[in-house]
Protein backbone atom coordinates (compact mmCIF):
# COMPACT_ATOMS: atom_id res chain seq x y z
CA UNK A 1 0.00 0.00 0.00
CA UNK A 2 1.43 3.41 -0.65
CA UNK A 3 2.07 5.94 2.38
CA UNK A 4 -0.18 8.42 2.38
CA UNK A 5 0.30 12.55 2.23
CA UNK A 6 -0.17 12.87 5.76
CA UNK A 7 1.60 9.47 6.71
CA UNK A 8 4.61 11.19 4.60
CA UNK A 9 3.74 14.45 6.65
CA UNK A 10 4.38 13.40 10.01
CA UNK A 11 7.64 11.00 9.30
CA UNK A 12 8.70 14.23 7.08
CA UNK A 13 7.74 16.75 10.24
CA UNK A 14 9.45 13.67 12.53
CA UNK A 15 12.83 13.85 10.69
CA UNK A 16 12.85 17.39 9.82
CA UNK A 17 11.84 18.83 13.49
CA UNK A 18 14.40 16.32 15.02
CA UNK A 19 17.41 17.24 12.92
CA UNK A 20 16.92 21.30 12.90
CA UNK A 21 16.03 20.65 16.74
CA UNK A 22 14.26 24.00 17.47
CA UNK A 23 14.09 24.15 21.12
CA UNK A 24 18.02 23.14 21.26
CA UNK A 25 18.29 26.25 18.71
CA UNK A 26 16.74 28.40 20.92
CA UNK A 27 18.60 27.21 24.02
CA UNK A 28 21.53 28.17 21.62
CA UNK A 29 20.54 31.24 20.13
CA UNK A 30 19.23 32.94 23.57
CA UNK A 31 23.29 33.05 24.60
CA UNK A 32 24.25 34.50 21.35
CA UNK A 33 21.98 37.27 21.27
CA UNK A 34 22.92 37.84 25.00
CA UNK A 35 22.89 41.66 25.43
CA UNK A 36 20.88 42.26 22.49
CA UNK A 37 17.76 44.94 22.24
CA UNK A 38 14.30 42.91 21.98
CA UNK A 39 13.75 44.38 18.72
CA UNK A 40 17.19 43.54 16.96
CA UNK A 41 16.63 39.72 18.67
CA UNK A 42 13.29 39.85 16.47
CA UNK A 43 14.68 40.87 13.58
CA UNK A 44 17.97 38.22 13.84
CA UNK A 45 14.97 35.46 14.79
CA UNK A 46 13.49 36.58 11.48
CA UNK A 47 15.90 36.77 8.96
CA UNK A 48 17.70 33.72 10.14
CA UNK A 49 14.70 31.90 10.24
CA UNK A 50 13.68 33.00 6.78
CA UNK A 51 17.13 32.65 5.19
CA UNK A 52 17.53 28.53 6.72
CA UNK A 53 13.60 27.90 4.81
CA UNK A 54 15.22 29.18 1.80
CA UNK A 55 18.45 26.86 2.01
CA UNK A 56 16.21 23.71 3.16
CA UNK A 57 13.33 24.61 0.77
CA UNK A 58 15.81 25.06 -2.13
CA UNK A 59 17.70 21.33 -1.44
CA UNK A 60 14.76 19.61 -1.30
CA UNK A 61 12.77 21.25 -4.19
CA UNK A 62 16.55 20.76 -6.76
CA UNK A 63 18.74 18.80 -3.98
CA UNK A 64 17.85 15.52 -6.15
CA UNK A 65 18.33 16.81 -9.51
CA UNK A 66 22.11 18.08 -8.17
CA UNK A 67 22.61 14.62 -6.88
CA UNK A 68 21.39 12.99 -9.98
CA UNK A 69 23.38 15.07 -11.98
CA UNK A 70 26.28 14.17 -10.07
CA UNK A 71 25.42 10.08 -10.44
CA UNK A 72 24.71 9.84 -7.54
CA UNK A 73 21.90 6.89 -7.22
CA UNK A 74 18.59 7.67 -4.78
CA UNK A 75 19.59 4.48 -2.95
CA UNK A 76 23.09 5.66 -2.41
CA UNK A 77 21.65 8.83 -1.32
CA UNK A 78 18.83 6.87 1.10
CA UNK A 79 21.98 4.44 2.71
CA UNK A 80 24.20 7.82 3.01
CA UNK A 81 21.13 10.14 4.33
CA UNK A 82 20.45 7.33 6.95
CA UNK A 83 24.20 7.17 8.18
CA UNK A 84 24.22 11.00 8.74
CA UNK A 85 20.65 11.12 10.44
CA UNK A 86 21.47 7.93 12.83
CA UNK A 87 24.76 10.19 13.78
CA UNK A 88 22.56 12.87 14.17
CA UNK A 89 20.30 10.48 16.86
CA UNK A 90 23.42 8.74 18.32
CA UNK A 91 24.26 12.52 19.29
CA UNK A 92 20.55 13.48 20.42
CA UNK A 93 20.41 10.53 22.56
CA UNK A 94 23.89 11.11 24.04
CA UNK A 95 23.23 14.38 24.42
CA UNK A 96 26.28 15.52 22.85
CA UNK A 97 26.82 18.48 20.15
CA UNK A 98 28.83 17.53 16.93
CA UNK A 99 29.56 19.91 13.83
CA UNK A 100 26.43 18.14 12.25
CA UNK A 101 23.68 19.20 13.82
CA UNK A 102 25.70 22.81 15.65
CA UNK A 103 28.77 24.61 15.32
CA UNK A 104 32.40 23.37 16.08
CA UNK A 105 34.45 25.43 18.63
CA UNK A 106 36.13 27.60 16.36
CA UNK A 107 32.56 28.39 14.51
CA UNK A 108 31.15 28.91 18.12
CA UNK A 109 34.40 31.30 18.60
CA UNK A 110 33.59 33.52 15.77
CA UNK A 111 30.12 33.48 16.09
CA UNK A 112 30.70 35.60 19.68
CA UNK A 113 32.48 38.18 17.71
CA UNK A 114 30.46 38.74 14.60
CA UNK A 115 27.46 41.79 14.43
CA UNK A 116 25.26 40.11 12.43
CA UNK A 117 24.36 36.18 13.76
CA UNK A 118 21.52 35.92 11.45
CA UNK A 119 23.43 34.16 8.27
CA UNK A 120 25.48 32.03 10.27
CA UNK A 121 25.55 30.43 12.70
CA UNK A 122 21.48 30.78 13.02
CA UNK A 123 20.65 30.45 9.76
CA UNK A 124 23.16 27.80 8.64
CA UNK A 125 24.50 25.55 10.75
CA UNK A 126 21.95 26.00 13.96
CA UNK A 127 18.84 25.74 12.05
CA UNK A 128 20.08 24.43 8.41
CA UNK A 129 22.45 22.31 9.27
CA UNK A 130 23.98 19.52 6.88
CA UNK A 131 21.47 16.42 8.95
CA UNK A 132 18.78 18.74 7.84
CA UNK A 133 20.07 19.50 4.53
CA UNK A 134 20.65 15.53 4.33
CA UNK A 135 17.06 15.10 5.25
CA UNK A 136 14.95 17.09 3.10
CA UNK A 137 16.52 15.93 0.02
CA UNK A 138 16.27 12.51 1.45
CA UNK A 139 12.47 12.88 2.13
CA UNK A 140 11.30 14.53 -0.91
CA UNK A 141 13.62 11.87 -3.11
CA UNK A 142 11.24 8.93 -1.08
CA UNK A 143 8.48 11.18 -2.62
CA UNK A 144 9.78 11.18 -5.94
CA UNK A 145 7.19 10.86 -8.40
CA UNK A 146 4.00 11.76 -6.19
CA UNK A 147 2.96 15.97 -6.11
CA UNK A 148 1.09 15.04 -2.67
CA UNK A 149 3.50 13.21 -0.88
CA UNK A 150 5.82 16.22 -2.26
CA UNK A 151 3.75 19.03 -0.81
CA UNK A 152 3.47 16.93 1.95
CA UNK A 153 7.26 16.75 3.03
CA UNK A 154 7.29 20.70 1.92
CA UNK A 155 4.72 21.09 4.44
CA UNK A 156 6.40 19.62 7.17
CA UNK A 157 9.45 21.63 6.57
CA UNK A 158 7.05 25.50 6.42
CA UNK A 159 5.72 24.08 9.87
CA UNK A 160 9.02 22.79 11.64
CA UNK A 161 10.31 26.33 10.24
CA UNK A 162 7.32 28.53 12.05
CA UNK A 163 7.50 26.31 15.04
CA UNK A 164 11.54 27.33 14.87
CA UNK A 165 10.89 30.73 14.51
CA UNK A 166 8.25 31.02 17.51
CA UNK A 167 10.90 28.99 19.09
CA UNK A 168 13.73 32.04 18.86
CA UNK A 169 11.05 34.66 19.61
CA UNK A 170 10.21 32.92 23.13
CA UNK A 171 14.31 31.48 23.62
CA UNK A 172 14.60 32.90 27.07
CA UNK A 173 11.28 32.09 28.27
CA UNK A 174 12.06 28.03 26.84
CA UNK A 175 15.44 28.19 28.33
CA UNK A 176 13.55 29.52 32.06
CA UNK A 177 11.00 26.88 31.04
CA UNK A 178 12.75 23.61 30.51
CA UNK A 179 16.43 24.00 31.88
CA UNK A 180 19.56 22.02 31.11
CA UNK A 181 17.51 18.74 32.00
CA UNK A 182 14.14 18.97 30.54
CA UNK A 183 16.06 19.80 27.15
CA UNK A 184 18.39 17.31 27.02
CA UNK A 185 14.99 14.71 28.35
CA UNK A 186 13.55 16.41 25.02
CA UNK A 187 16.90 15.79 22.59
CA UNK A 188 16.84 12.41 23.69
CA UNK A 189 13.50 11.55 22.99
CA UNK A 190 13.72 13.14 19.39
CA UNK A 191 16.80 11.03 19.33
CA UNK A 192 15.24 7.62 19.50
CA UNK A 193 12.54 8.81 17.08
CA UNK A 194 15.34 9.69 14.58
CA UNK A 195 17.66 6.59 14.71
CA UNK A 196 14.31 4.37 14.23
CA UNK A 197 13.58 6.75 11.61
CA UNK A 198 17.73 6.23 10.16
CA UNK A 199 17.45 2.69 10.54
CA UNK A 200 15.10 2.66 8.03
CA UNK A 201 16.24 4.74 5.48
CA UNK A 202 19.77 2.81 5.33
CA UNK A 203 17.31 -0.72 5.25
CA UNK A 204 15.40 0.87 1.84
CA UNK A 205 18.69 2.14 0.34
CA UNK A 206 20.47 -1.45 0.87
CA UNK A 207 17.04 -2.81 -0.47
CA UNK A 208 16.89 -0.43 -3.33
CA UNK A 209 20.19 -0.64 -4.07
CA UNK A 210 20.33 -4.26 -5.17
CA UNK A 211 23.29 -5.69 -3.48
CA UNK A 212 21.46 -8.24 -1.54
CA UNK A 213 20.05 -9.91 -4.40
């Protein structure tokens, strides 16, 4: 039987809301802007927001057609998408940053120094990180051939991207909210959701893939 659009929807919002991680962002973003007025936090929350839908919208709408052009098979893709997003959940689980999913030390470094935090690291790699860049082009390739189980995926990643944003505008208050435990009692939950989730994809790009026949 064929998933439907809002079976595809909710493994799509799954993956997607587990590997941008917008309550972890937050956490993140609320020491950046440290010091900042309320207003310029808005407008940062904004524009970084807005500029990490473009990047995720624009690899999974030609992400595909780059791969493809490259030779680069959909079940090579699937097996390779699943390794990143099980490192991704290894990490959630352990409750341990990696330059995946957040920025390395030096990135972290500069960040504190730069005017502007919007472009990076918000935008790209807090929010659009490579395990969500991975993802969307991994989801919408499962879709491939289907418009509703396409809009479907796009969907998911419009929502996970407003739920982000309302995330950054409230950062303090989640921070106050959940503390250092309840967030990493959230990561790891998401964690397990998105190994299963990995698992799987690597199983139906070994499948696809033709190796085991």
């Amino acid at each position: 039987m064929p998933p439907l659009p809002l079976e595809t929807g909710l493994v799509a919002f799954t993956t997607v809301f587990a590997t941008v991680g917008p309550i972890d962002v937050a956490a993140l973003y609320s020491g950046l802007t440290a010091g900042m007025p309320p207003a310029a936090r808005r407008r940062t929350a904004l524009k970084g927001t807005l500029i990490a839908s473009l990047i995720l919208l624009l690899f999974a709408l030609f992400g595909d057609t780059a791969l493809s052009y490259l030779g680069i098979t959909l079940a090579a893709l699937k097996t390779a998408g699943g390794i990143l997003l099980l490192l991704v959940g290894i990490n959630l689980v352990l409750a341990q940053s990696s330059g995946i999913s957040s920025t390395t030390e030096v990135e972290a470094e500069e960040a504190a120094h730069r005017q502007d935090i919007s472009v990076f690291p918000l935008a790209t790699p807090l929010i659009a990180g490579p395990g969500a860049m991975g993802a969307v082009v991994l989801l919408m390739g499962k879709a491939e051939g289907d418009l509703l189980l396409q809009g479907a995926v796009l969907a998911a990643i419009v929502a996970v991207m407003i739920i982000s944003l309302i995330c950054l505008l409230m950062a303090t208050q989640i921070q106050r909210v959940f503390g250092v435990t309840g967030l990493n009692v959230i990561s790891r939950i998401m964690g397990v959701l998105l190994t299963a989730l990995a698992v799987q994809f690597i199983f139906d790009g070994i499948g696809a893939s033709g190796l085991l026949r």
